[in-house]
Protein backbone atom coordinates (compact mmCIF):
# COMPACT_ATOMS: atom_id res chain seq x y z
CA UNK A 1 -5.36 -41.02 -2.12
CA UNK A 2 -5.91 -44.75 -2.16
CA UNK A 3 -3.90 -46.31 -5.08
CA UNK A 4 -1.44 -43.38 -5.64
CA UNK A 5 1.82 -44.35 -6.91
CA UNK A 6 4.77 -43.20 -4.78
CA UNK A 7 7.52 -41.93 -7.26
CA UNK A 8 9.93 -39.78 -4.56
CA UNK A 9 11.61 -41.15 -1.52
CA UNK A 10 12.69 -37.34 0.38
CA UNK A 11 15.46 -38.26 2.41
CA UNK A 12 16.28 -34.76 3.52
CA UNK A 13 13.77 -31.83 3.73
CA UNK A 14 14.46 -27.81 3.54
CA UNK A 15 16.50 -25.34 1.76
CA UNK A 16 18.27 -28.55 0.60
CA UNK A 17 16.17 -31.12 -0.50
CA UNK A 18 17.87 -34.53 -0.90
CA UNK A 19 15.57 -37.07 -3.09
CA UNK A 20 15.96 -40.49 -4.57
CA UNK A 21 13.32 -42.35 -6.74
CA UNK A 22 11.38 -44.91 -4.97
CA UNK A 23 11.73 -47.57 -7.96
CA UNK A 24 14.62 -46.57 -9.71
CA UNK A 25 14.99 -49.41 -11.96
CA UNK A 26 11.64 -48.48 -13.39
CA UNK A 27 11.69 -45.23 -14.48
CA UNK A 28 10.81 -45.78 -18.11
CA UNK A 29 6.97 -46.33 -16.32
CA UNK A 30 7.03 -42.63 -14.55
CA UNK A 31 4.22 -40.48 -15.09
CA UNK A 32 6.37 -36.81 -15.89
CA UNK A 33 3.00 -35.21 -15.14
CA UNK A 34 2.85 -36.57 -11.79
CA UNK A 35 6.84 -35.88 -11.28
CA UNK A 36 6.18 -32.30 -12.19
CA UNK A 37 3.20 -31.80 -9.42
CA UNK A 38 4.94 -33.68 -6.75
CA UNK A 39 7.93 -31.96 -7.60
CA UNK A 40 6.73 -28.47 -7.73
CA UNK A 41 4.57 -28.43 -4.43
CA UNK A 42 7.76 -30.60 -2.57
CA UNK A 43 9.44 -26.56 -3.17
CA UNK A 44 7.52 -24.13 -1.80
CA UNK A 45 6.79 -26.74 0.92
CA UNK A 46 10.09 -26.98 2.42
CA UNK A 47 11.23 -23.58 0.63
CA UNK A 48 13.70 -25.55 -1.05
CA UNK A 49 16.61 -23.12 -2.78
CA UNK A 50 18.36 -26.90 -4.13
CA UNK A 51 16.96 -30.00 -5.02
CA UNK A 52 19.53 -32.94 -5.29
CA UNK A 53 18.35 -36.32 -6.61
CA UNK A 54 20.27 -39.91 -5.70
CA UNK A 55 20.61 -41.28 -9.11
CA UNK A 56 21.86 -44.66 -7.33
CA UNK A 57 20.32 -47.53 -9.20
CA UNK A 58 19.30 -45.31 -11.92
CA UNK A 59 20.26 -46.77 -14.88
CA UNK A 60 18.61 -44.85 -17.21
CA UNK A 61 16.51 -41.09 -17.23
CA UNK A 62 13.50 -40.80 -19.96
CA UNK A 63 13.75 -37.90 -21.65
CA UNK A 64 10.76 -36.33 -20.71
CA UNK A 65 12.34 -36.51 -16.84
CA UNK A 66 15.55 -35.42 -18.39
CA UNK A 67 13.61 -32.57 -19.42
CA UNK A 68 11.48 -31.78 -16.52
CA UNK A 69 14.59 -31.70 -14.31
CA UNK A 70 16.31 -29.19 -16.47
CA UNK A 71 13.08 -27.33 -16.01
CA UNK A 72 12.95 -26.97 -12.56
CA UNK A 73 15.73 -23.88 -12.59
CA UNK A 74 12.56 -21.88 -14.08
CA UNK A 75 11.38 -22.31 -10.33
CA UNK A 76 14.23 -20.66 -8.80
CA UNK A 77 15.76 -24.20 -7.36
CA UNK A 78 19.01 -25.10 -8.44
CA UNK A 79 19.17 -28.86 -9.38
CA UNK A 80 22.29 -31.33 -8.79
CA UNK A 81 22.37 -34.87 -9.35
CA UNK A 82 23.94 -37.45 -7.68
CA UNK A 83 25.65 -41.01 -8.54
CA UNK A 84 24.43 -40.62 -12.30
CA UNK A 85 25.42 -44.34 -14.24
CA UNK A 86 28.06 -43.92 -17.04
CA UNK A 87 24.82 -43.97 -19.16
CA UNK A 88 23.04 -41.50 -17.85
CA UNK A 89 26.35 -39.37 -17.24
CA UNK A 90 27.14 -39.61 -20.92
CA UNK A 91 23.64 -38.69 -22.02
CA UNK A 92 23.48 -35.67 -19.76
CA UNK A 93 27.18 -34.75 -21.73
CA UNK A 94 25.98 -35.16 -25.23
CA UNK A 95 22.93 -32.92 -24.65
CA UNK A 96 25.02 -30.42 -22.33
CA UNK A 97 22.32 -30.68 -19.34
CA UNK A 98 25.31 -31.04 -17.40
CA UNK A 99 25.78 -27.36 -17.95
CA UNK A 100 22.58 -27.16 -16.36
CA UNK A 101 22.89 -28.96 -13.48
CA UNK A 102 25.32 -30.13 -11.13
CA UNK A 103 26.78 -33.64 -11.42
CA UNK A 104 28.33 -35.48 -8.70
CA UNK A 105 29.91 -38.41 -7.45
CA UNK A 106 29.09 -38.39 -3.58
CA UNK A 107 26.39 -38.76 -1.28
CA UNK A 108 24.37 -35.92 -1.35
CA UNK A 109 23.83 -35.68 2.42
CA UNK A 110 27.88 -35.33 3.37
CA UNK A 111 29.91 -32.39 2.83
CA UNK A 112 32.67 -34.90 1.93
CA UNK A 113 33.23 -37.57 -0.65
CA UNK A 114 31.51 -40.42 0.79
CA UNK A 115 29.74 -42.55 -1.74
CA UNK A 116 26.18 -42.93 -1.07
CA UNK A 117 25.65 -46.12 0.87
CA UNK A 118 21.46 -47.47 1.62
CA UNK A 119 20.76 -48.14 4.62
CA UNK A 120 23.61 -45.53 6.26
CA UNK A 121 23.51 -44.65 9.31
CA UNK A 122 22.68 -41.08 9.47
């Protein structure tokens, strides 16, 4: 559709999905509608079982996105995030959404503890 705003940037596709947001420092302008449809059709597409967003740049999560994330377990897809800020790390603390979903400091696309780095060879 002509004039569509892009919200995801899918840098890994399947079982494990691997996604960042495409304008990260502007996430307080996100339609959570939108994030929810784009979202749920990006899981039965690639059949994803885990969906791990690159919180890189992030530096703050609406609550309404907060919210919609901690949803997404309803859909049988395990959530983790990646590279939260100290903000957004201490916000997902003091409302125990860490308990929902998985927090880490790595890049989601290694199996070891390499930070996330743009523009990676990969």
């Amino acid at each position: 559709m002509a004039g569509q705003v892009k919200i995801f940037d899918i840098y890994k596709s399947g079982e494990l999905t691997v996604l960042g947001f495409d304008q990260p420092e502007r996430l307080d302008h996100v339609d959570v509608t939108k994030c929810r449809d784009e979202l749920t059709g990006l899981i039965p597409k690639y059949r994803c079982k885990t969906l791990a967003f690159d919180l890189t740049k992030v530096k703050l999560l609406p609550s309404g996105l907060l919210g919609l994330l901690a949803s997404l377990r309803k859909l049988g897809v395990a959530v983790h995030l990646y590279n939260p800020s100290n903000e957004v790390r201490s916000v997902l603390q003091i409302t125990k959404l860490d308990q929902l979903m998985q927090v880490h400091d790595l890049n989601p696309l290694s199996r070891t503890a390499e930070p996330v780095r743009k523009n990676a060879a990969g």
